[in-house]
N, C-alpha and C. Protein backbone atom coordinates (compact mmCIF):
# COMPACT_ATOMS: atom_id res chain seq x y z
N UNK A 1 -4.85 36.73 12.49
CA UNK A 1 -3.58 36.11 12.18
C UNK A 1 -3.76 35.14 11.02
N UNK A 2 -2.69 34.95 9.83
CA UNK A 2 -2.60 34.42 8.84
C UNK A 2 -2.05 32.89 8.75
N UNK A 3 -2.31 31.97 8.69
CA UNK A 3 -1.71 31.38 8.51
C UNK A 3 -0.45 30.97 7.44
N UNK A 4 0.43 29.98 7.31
CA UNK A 4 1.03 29.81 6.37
C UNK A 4 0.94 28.86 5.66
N UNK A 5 0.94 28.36 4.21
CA UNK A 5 0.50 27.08 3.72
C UNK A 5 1.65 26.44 4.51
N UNK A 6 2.95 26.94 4.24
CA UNK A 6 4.35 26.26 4.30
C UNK A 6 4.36 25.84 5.46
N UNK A 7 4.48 24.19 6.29
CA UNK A 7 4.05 24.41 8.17
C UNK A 7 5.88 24.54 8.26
N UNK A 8 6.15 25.06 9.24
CA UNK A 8 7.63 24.81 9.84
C UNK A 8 7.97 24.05 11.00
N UNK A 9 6.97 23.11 11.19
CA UNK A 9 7.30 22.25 11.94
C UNK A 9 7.69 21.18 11.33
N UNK A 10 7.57 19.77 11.64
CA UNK A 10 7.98 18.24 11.13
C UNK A 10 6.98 18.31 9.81
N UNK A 11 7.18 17.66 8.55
CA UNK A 11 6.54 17.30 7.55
C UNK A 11 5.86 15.76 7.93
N UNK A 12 4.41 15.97 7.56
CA UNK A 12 3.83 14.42 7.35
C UNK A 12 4.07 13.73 6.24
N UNK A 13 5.26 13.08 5.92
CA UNK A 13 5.69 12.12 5.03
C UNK A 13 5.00 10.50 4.71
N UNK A 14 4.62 10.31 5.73
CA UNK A 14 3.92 8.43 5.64
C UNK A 14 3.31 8.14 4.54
N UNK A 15 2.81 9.00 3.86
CA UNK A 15 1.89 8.98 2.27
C UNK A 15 3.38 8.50 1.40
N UNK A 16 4.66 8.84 1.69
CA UNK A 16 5.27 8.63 0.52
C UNK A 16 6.04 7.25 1.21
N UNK A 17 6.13 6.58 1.98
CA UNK A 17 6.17 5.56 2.45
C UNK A 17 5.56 4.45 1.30
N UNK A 18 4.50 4.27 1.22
CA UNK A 18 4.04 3.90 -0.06
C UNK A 18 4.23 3.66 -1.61
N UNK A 19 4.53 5.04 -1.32
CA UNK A 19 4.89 5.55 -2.70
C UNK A 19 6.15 5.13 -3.04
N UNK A 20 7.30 5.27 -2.04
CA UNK A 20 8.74 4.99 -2.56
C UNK A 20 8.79 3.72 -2.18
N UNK A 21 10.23 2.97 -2.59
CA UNK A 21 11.18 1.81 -2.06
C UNK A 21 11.72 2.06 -0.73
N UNK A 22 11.56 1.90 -0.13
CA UNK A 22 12.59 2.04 1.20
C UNK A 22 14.12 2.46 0.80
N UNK A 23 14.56 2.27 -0.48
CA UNK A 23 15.98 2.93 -0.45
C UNK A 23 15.55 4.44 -0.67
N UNK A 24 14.56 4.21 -1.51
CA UNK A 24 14.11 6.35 -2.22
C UNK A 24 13.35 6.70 -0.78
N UNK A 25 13.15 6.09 -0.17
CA UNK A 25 12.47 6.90 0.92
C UNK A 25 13.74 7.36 2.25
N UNK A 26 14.39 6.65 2.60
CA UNK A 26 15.84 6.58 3.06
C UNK A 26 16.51 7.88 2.51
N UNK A 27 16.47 7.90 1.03
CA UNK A 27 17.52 8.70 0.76
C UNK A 27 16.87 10.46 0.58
N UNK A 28 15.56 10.25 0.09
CA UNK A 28 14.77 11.61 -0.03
C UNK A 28 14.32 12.20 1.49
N UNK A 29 13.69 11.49 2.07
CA UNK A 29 13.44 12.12 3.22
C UNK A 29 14.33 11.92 4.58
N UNK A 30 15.30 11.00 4.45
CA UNK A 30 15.96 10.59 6.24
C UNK A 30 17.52 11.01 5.66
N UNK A 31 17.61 11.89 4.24
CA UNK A 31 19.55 12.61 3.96
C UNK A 31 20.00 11.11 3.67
N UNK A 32 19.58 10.35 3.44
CA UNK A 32 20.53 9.25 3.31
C UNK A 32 21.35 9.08 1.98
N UNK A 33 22.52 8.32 1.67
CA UNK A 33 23.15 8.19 0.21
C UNK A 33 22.93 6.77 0.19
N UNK A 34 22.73 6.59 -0.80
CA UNK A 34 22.74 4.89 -1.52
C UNK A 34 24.44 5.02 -1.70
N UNK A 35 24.32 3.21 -1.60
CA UNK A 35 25.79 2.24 -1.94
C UNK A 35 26.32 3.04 -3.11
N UNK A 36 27.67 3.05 -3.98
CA UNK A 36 28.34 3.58 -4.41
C UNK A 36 28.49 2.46 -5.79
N UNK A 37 28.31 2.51 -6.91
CA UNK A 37 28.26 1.47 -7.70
C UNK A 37 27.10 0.41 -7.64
N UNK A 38 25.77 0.95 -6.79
CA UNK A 38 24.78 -0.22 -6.58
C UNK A 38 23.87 0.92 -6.96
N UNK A 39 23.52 1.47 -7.70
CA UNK A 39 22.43 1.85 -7.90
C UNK A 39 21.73 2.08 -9.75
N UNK A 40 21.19 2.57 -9.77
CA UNK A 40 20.47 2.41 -10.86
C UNK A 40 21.20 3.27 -12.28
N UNK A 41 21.27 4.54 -11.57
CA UNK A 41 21.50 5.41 -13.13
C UNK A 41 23.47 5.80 -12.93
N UNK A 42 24.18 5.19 -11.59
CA UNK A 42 25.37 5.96 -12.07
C UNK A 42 25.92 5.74 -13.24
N UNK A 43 25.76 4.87 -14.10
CA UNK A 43 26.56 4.44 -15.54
C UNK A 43 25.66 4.74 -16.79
N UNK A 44 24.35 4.88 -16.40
CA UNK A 44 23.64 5.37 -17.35
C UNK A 44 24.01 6.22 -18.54
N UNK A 45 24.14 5.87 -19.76
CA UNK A 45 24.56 6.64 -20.83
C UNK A 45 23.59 7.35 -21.68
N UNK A 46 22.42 7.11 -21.43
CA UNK A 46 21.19 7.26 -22.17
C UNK A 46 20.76 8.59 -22.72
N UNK A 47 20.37 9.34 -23.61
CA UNK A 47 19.99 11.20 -23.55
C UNK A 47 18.36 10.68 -22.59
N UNK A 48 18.24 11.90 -21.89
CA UNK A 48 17.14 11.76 -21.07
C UNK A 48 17.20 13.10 -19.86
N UNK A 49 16.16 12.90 -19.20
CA UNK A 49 16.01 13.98 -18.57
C UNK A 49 15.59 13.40 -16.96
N UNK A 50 16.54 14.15 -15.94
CA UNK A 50 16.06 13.27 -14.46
C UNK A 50 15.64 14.19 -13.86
N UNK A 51 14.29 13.87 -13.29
CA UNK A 51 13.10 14.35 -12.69
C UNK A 51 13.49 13.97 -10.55
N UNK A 52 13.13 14.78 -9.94
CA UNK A 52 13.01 14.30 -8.45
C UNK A 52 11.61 13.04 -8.30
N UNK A 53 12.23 11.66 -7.50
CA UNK A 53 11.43 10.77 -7.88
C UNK A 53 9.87 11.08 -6.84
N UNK A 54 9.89 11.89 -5.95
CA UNK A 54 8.81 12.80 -5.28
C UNK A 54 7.82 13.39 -5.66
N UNK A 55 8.07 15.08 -6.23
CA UNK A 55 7.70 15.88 -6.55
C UNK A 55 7.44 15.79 -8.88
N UNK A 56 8.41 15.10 -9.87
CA UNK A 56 8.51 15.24 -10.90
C UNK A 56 9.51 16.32 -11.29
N UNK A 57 9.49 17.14 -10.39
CA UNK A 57 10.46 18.32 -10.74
C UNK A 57 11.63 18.33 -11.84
N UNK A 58 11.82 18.46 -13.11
CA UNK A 58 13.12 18.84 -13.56
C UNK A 58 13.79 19.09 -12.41
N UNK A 59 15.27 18.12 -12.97
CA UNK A 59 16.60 18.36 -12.14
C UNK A 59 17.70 18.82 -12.86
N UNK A 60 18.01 17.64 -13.88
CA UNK A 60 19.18 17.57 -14.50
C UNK A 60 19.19 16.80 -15.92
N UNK A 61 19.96 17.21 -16.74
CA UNK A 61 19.77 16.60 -17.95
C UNK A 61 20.90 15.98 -17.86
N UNK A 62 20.89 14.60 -19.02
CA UNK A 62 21.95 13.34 -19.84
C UNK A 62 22.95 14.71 -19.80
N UNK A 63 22.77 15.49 -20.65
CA UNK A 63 23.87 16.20 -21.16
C UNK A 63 24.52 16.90 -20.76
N UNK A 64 24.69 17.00 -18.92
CA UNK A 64 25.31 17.75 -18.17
C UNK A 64 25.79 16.68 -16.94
N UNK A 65 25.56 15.17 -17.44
CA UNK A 65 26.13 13.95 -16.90
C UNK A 65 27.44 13.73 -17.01
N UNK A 66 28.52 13.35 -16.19
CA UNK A 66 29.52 13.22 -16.22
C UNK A 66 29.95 12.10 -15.45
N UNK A 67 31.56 11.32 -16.18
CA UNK A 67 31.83 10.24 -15.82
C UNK A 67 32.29 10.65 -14.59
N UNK A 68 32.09 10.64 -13.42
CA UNK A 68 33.21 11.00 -12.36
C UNK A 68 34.08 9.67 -11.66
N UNK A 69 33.53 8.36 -11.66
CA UNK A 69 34.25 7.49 -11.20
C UNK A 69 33.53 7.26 -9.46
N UNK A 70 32.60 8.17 -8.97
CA UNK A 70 31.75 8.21 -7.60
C UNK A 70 31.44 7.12 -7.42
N UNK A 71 30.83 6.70 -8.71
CA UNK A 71 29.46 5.22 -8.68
C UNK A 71 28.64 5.52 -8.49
N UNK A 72 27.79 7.32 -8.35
CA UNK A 72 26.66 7.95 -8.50
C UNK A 72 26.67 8.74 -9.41
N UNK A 73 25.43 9.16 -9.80
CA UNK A 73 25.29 10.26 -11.02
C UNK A 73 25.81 11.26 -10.18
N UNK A 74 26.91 12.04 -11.52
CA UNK A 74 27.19 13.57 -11.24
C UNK A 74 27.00 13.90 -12.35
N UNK A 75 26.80 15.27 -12.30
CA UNK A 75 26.06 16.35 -13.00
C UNK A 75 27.06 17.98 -12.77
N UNK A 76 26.96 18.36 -13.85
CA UNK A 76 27.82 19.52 -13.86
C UNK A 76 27.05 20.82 -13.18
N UNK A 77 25.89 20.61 -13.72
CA UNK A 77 24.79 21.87 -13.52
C UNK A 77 23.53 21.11 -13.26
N UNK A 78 22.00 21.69 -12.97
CA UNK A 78 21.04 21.50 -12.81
C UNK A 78 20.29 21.80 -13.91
N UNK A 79 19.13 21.46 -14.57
CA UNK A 79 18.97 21.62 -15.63
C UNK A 79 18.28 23.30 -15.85
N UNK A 80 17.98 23.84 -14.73
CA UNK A 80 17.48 25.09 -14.04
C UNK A 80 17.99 25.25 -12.53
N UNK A 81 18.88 26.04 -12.55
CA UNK A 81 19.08 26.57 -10.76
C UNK A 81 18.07 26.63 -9.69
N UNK A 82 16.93 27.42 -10.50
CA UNK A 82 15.75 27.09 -9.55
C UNK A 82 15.35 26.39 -9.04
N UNK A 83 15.59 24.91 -9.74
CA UNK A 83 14.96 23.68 -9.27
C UNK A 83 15.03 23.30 -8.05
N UNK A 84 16.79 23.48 -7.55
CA UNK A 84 17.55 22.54 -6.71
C UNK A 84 18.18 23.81 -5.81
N UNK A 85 18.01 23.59 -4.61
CA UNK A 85 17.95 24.75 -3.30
C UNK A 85 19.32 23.96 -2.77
N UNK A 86 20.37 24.68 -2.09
CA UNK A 86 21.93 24.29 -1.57
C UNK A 86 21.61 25.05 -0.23
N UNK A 87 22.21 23.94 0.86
CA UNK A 87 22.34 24.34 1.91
C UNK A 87 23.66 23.73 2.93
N UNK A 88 24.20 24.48 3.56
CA UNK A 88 25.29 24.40 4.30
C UNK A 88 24.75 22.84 5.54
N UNK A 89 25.42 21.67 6.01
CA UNK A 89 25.19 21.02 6.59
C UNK A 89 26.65 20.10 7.29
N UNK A 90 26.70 20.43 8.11
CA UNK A 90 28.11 19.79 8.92
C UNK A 90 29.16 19.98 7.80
N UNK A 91 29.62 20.78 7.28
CA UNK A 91 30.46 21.35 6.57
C UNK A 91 30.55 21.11 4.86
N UNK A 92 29.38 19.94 4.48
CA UNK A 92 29.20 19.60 3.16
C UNK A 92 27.41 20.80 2.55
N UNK A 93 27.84 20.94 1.31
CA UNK A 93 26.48 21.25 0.45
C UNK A 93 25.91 20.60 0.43
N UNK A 94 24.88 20.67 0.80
CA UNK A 94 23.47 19.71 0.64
C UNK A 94 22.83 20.15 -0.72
N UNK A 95 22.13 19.40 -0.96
CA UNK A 95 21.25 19.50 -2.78
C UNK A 95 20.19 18.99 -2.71
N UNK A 96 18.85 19.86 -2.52
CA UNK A 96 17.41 19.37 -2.23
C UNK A 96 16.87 19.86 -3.66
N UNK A 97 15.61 19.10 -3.53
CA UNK A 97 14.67 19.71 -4.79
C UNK A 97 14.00 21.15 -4.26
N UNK A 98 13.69 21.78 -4.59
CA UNK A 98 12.95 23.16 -4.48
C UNK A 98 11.73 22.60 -4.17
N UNK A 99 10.95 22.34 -5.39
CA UNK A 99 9.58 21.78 -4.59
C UNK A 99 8.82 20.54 -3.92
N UNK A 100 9.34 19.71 -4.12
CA UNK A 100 9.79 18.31 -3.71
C UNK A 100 10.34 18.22 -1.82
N UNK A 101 11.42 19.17 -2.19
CA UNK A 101 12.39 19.38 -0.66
C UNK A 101 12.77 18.25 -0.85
N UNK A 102 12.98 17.21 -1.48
CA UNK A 102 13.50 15.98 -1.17
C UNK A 102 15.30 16.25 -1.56
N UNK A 103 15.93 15.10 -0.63
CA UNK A 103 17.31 15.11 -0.43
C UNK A 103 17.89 14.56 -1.67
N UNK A 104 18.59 15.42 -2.45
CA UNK A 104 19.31 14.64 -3.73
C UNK A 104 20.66 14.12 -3.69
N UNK A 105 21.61 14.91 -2.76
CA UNK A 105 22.80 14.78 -2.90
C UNK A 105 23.83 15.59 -1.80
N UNK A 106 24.67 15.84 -2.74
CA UNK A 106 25.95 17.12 -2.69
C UNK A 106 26.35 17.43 -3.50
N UNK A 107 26.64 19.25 -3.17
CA UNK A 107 27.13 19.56 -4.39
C UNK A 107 28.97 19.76 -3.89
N UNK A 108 29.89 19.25 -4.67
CA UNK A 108 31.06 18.89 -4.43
C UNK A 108 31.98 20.15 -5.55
N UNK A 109 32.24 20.88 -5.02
CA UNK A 109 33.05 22.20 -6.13
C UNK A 109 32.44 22.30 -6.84
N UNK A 110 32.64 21.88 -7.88
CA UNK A 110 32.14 22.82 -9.34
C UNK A 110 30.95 21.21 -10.11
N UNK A 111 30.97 20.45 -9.36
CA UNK A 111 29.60 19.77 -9.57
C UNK A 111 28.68 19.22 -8.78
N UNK A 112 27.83 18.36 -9.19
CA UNK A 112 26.65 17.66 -8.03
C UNK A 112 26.60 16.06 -8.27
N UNK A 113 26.82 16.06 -6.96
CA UNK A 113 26.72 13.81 -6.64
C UNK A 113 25.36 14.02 -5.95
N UNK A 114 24.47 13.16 -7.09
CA UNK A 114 23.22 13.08 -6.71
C UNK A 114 22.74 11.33 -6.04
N UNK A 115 22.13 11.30 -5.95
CA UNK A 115 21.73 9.51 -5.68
C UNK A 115 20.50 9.23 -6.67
N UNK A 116 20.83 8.24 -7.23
CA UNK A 116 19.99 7.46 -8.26
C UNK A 116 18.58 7.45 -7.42
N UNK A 117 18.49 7.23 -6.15
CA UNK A 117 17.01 7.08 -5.55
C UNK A 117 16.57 8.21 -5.43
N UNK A 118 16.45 9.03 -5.74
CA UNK A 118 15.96 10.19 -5.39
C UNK A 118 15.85 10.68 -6.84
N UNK A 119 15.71 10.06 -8.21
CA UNK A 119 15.92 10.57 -9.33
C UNK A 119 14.90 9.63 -10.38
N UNK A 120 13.94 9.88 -10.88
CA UNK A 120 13.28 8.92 -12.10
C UNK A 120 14.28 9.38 -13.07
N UNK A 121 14.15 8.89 -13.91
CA UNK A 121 14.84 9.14 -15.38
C UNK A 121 13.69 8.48 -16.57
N UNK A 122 13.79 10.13 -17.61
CA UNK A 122 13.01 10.08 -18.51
C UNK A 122 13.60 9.86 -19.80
N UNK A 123 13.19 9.03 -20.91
CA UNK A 123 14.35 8.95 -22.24
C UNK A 123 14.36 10.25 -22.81
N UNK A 124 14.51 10.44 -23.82
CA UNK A 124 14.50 11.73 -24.75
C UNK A 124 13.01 11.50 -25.55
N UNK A 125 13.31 10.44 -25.98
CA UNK A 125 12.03 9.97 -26.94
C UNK A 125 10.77 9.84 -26.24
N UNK A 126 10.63 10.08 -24.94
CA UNK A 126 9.42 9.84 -24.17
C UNK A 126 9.23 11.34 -23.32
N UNK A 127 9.91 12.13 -23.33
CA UNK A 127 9.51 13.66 -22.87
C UNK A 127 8.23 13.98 -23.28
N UNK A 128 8.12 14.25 -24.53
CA UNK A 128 6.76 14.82 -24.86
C UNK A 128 5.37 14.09 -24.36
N UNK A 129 5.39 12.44 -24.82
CA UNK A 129 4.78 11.96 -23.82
C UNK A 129 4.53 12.30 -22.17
N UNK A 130 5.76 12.16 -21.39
CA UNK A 130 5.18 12.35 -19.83
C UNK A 130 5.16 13.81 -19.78
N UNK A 131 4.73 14.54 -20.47
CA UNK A 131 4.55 15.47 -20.47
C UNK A 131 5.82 17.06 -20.22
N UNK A 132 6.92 16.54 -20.44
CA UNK A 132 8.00 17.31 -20.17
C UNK A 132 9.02 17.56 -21.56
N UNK A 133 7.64 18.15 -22.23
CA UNK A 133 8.09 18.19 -24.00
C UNK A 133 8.97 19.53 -24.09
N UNK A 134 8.60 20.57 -23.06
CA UNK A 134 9.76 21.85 -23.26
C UNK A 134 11.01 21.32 -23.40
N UNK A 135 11.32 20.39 -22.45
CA UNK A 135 12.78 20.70 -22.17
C UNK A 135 13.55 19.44 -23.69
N UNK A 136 12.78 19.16 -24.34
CA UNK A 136 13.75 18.50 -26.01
C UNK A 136 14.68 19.58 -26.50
N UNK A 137 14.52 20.79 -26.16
CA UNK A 137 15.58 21.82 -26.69
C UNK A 137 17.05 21.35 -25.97
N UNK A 138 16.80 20.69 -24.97
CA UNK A 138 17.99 20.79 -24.56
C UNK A 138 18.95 19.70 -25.37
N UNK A 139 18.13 18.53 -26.16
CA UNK A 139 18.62 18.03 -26.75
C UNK A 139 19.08 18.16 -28.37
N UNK A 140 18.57 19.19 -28.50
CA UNK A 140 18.62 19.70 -29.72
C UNK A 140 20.18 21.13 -30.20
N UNK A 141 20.15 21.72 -28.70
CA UNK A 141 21.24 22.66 -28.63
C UNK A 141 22.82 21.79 -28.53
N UNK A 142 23.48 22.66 -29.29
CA UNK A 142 25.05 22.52 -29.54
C UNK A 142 25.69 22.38 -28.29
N UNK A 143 26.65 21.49 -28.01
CA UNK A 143 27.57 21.75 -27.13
C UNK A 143 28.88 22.39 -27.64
């Protein structure tokens, strides 16, 4: 018999205990949403690229940011579909990272309310540095 890397039981999380704030740990691993107008990137205007604050994962780019009036970042699209896995939960979309699994949001019709804790944000001018130099095309293409 084979095992599986993937376990399907409970995840050992306490390592990221550490690692996060108690709000990013709240909101990535226990589904939680941060306050509404209290957080870090909903007003953010910046070009940049937001990573899952977990895993690093590409999520979402500046340029698919939208004003919605939430008091959290929304986002039209993901910056890759792949990234971000949707699942049915007491009648709302849920919005996890793919490899991360961490809890980002909801996706609400035709966009996504993410939570600032669950999100680093990278400038434009510093991609190539942290090493996430592919994705400058996105700043470079026409809207």
């Amino acid at each position: 018999m084979t095992l599986s890397l993937r376990s399907t039981g409970p995840k050992d999380t306490s390592y990221l205990q550490a690692k996060l704030t108690a709000m990013q740990y709240y909101v990535t691993q226990e589904n939680g949403m941060e306050p509404p107008f209290q957080n870090e990137y909903w007003d953010c205007e910046l070009e940049g690229l937001y990573v899952d604050i977990v895993s690093g994962e590409p999520l979402f780019s500046s340029k698919d940011k939208i004003n919605s009036g939430y008091g959290r970042p929304v986002f039209r699209k993901p910056v890759m579909f792949a990234s971000v896995k949707e699942q049915e939960n007491d009648g709302e979309i849920e919005v996890r990272s793919r490899e991360g699994d961490s809890y980002l949001g909801r996706r609400l019709s035709s966009y996504y309310e993410v939570n600032s804790a669950a999100l680093r944000f990278i400038r434009k001018e510093d991609l190539e540095r942290e090493g996430y130099g592919d994705f400058l095309i996105l700043f470079q293409m026409k809207r």
